[in-house]
C-alpha atoms as a PDB file:
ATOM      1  CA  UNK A   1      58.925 100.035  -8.800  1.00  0.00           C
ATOM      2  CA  UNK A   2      60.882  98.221  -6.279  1.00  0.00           C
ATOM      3  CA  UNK A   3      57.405  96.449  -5.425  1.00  0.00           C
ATOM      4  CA  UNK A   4      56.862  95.487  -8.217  1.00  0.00           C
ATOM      5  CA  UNK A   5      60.104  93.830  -9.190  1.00  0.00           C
ATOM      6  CA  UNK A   6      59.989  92.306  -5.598  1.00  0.00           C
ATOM      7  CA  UNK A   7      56.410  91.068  -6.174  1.00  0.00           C
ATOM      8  CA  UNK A   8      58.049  89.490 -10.011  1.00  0.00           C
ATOM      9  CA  UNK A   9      60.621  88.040  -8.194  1.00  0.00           C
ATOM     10  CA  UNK A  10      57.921  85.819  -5.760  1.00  0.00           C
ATOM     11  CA  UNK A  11      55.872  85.114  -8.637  1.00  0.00           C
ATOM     12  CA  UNK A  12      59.068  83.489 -10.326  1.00  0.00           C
ATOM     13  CA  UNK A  13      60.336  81.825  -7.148  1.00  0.00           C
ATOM     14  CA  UNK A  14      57.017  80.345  -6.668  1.00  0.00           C
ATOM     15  CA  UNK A  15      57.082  78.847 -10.189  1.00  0.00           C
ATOM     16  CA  UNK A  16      60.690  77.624 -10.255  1.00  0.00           C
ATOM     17  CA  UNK A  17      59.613  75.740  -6.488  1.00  0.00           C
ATOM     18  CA  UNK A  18      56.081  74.646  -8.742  1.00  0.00           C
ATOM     19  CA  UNK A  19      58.183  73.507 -11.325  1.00  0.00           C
ATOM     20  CA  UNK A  20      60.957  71.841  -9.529  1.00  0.00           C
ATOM     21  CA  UNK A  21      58.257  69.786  -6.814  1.00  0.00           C
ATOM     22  CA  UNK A  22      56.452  68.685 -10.403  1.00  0.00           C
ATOM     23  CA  UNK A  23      59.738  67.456 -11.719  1.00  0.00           C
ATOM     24  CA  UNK A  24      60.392  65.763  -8.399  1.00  0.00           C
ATOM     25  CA  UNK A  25      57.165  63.775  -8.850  1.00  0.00           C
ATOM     26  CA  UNK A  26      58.001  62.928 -11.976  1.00  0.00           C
ATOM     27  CA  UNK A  27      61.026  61.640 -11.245  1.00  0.00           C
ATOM     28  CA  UNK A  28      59.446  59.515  -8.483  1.00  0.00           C
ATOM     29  CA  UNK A  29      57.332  58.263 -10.892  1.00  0.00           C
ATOM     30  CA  UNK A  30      59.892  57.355 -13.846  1.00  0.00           C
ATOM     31  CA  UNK A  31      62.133  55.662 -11.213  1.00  0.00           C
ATOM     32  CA  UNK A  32      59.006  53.496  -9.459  1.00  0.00           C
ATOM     33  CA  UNK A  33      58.378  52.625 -13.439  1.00  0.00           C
ATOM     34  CA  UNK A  34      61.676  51.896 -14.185  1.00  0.00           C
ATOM     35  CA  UNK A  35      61.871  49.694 -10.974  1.00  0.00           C
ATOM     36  CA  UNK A  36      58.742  47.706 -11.948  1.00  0.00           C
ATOM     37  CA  UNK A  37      59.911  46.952 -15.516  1.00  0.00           C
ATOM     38  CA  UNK A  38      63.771  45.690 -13.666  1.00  0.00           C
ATOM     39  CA  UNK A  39      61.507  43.952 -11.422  1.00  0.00           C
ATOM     40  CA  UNK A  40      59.175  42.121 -14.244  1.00  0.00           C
ATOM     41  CA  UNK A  41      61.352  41.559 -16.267  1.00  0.00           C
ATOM     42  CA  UNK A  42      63.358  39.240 -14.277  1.00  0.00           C
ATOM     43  CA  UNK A  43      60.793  37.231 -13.095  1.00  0.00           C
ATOM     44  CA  UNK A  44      59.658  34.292 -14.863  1.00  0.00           C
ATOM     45  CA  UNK A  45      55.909  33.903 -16.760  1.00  0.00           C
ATOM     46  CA  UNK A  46      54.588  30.678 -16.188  1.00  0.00           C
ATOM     47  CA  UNK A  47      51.746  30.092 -19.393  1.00  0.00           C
ATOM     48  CA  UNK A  48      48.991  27.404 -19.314  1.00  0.00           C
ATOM     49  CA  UNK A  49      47.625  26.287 -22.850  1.00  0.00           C
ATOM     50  CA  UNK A  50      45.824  23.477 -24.597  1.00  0.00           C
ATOM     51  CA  UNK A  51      47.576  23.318 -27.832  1.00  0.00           C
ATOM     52  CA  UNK A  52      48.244  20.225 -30.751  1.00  0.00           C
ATOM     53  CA  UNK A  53      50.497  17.567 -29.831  1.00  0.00           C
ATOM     54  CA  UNK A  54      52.550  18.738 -32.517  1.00  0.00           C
ATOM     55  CA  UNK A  55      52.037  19.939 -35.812  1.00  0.00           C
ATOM     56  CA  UNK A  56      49.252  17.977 -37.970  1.00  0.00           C
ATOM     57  CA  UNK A  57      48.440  15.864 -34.639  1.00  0.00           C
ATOM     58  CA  UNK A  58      45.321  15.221 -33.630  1.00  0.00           C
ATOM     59  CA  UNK A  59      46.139  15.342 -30.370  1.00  0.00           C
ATOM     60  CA  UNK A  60      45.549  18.203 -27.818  1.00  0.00           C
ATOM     61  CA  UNK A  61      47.931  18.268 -24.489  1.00  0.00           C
ATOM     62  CA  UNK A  62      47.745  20.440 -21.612  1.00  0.00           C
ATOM     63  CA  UNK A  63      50.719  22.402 -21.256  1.00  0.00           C
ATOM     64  CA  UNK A  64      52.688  24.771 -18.608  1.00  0.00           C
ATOM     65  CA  UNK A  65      55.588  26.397 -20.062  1.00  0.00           C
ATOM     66  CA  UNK A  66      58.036  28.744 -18.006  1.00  0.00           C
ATOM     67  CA  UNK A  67      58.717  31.731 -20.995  1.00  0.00           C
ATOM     68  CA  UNK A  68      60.608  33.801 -18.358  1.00  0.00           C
ATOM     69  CA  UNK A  69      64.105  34.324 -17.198  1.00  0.00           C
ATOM     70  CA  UNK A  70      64.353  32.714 -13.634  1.00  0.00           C
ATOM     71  CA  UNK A  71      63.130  29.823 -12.142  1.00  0.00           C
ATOM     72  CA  UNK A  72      59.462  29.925 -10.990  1.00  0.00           C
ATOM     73  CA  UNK A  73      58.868  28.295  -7.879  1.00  0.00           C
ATOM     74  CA  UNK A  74      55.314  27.131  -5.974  1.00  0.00           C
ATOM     75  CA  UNK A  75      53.933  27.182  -9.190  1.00  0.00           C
ATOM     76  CA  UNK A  76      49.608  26.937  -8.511  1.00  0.00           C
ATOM     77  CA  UNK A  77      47.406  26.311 -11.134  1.00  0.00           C
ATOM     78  CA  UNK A  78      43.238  26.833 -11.080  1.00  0.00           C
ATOM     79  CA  UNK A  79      41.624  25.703 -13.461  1.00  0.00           C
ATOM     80  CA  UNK A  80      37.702  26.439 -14.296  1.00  0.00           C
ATOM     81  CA  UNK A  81      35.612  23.957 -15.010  1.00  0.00           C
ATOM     82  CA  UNK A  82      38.168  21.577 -14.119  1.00  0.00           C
ATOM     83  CA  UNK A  83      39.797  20.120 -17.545  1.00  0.00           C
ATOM     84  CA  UNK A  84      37.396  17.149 -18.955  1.00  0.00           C
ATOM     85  CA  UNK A  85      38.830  15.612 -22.367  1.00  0.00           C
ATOM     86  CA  UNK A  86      36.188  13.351 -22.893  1.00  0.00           C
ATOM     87  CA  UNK A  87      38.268  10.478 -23.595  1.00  0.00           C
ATOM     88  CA  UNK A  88      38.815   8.712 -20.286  1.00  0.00           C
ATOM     89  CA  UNK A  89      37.513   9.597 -16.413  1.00  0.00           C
ATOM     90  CA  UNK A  90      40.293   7.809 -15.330  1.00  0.00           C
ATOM     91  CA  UNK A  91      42.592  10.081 -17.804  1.00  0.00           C
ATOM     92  CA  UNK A  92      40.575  13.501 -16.655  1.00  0.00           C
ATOM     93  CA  UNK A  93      40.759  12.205 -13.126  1.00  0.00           C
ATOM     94  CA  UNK A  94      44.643  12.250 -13.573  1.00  0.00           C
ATOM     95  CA  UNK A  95      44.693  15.779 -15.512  1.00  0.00           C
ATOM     96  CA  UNK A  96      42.999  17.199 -12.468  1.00  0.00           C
ATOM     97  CA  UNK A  97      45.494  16.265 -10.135  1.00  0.00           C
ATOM     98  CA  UNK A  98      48.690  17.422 -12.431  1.00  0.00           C
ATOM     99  CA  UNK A  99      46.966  20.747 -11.980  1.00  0.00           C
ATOM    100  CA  UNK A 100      45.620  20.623  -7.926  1.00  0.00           C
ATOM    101  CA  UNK A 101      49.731  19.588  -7.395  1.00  0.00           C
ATOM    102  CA  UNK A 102      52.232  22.632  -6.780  1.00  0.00           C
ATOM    103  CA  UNK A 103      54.879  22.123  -9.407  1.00  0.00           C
ATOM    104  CA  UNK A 104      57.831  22.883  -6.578  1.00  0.00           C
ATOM    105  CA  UNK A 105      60.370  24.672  -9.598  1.00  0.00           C
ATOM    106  CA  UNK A 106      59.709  25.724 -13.177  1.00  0.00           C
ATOM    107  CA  UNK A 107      63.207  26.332 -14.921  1.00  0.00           C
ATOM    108  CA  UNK A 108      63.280  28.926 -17.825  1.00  0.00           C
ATOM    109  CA  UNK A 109      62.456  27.557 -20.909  1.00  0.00           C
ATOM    110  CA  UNK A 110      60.623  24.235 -19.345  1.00  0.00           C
ATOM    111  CA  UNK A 111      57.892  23.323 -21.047  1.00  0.00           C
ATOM    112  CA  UNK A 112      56.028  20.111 -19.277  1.00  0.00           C
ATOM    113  CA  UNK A 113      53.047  18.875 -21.198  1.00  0.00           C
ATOM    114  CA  UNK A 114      49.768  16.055 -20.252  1.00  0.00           C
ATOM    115  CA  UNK A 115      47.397  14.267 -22.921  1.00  0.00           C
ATOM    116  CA  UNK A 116      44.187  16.121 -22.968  1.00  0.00           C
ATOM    117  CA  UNK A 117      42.767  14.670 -25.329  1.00  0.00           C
ATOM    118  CA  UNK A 118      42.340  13.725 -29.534  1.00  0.00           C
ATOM    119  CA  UNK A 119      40.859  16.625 -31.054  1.00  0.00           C
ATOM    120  CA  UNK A 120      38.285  15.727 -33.933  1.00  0.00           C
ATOM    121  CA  UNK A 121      36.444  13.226 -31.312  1.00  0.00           C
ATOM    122  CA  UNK A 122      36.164  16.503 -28.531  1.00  0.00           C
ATOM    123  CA  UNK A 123      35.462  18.582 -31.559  1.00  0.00           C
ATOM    124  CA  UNK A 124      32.482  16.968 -32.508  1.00  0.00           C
ATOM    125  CA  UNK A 125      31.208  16.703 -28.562  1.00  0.00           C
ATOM    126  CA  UNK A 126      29.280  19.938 -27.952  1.00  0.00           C
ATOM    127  CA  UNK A 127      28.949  18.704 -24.407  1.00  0.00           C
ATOM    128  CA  UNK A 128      32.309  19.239 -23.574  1.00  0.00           C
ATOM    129  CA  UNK A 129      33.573  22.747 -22.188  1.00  0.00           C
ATOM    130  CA  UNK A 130      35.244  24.407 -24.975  1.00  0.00           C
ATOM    131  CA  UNK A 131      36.033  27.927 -22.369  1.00  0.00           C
ATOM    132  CA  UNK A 132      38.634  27.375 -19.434  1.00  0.00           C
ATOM    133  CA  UNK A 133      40.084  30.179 -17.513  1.00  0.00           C
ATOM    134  CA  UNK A 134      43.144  29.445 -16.028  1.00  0.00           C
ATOM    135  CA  UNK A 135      45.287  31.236 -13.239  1.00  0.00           C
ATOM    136  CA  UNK A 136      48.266  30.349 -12.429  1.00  0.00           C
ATOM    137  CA  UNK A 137      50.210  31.512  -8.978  1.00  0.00           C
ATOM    138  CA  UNK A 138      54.086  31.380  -8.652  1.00  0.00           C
ATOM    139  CA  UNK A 139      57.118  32.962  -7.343  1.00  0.00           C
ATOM    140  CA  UNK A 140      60.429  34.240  -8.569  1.00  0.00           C
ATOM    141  CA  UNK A 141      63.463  35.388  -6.934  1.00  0.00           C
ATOM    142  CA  UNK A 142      61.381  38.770  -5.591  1.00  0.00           C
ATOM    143  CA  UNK A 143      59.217  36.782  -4.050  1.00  0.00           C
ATOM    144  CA  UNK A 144      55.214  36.339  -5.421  1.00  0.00           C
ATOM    145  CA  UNK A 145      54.355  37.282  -8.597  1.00  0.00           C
ATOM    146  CA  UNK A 146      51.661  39.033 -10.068  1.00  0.00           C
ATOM    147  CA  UNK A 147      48.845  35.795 -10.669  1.00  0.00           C
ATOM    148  CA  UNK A 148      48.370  35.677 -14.504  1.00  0.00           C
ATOM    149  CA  UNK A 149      45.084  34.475 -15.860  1.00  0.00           C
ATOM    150  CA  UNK A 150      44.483  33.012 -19.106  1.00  0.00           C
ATOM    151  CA  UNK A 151      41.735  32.123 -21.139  1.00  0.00           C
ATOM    152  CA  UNK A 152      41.868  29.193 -23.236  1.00  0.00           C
ATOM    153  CA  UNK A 153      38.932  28.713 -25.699  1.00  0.00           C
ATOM    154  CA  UNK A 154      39.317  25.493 -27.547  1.00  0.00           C
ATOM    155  CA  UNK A 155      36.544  26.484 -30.354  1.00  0.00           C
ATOM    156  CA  UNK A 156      39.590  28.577 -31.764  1.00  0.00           C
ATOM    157  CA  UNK A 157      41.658  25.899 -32.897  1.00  0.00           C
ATOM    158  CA  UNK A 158      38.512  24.023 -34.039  1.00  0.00           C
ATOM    159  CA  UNK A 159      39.249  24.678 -37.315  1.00  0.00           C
ATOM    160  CA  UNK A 160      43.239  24.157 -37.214  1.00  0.00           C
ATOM    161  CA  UNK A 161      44.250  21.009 -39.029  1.00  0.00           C
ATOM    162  CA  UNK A 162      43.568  18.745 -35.987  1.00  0.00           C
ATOM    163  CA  UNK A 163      41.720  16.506 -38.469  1.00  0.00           C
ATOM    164  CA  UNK A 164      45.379  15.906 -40.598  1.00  0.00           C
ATOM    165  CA  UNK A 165      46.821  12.420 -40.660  1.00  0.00           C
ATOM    166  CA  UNK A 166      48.859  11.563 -37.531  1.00  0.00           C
ATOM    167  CA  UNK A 167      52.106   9.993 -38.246  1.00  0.00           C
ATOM    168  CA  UNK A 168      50.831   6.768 -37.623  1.00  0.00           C
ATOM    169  CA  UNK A 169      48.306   7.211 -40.024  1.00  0.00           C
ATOM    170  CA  UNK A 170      50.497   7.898 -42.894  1.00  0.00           C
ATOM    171  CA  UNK A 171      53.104   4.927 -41.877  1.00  0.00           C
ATOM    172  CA  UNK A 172      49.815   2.606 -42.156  1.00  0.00           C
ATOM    173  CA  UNK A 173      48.988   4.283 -45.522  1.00  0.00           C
ATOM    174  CA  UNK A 174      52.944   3.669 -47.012  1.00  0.00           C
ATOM    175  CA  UNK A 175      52.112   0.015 -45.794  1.00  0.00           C
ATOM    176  CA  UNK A 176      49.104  -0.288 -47.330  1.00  0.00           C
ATOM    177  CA  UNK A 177      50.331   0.947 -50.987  1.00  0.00           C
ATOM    178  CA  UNK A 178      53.753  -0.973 -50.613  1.00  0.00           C
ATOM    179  CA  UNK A 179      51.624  -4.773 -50.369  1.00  0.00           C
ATOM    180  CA  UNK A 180      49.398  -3.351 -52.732  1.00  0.00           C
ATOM    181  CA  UNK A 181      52.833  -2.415 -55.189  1.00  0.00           C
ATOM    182  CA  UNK A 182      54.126  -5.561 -54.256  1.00  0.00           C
ATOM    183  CA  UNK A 183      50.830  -7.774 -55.726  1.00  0.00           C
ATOM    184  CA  UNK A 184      51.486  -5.876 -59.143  1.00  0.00           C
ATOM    185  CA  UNK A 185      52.785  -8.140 -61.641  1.00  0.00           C
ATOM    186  CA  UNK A 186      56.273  -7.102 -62.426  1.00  0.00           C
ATOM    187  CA  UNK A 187      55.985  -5.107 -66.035  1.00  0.00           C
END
């Protein structure tokens, strides 16, 4: 009997050491998680996009926004195919070296933005890339961060209202109504 309740007691001390090495890696693995979400989330997110101008503008910009935090620093963008707007060389020529620069500092909440170019006359050029991938390379007060890569395809904001009236537009239209009020005979 004395066996056997020695032989129990093993069985049991091997479990309780089982159980106790299990929750050890466990809580290895809860503190390296909780470490990497400290980590992340102080470190800033640097986003590339091609996005409107503003609302009901025809224009597209290239923009690199900071949505973290901290300050991102040695901030690298790739860009592939390189950006072409179709507007201007001289204009893609000058997009293409706002991205081959290192942006030295990114502050949290910066948003810095570059004419791409007007949307309805890219729009209707099926020659023009419509699929960039975009990574961008930067580092926070840890040091490096993770590179982020983005896909931006233009052919889903084809049919956003890029085609609206820009301001411009509708001044030139209030113009146009007010001579044409003002040539009424008065009633």
């Amino acid at each position: 009997m004395s066996n056997l309740i020695a032989a129990l007691a093993v069985i049991i001390s091997l479990a309780a050491l089982a159980y106790a090495r299990l929750q050890a890696v466990y809580s290895r693995q809860q503190l390296k998680l909780a470490e990497r979400i400290r980590r992340e989330a102080s470190e800033p997110y640097v986003v590339a996009d091609i996005q409107p101008r503003a609302g009901g503008s025809g224009l597209l910009v290239f923009t690199v926004e900071n949505i973290g935090p901290t300050v991102a620093r040695d901030v690298e963008l790739s860009v592939t195919p390189p950006l072409k707007g179709g507007e201007r060389t001289d204009w893609d020529e000058k997009i293409a070296q706002v991205v081959g620069r290192k942006i030295p500092h990114l502050p949290p909440h910066r948003r810095l933005e570059w004419f791409f170019t007007f949307g309805p006359r890219f729009m209707a050029n099926p020659d023009l890339p419509r699929l960039y991938t975009v990574t961008v390379k930067s580092h926070g007060p840890a040091g490096p961060v993770e590179p982020l890569t983005y896909i931006i395809d233009l052919d889903v904001i084809q049919a956003m209202a890029l085609d609206r009236d820009t301001v411009v537009a509708k001044l030139d239209a209030i113009a146009e109504n007010t001579k044409a009020l003002k040539k009424l005979p008065n009633q």
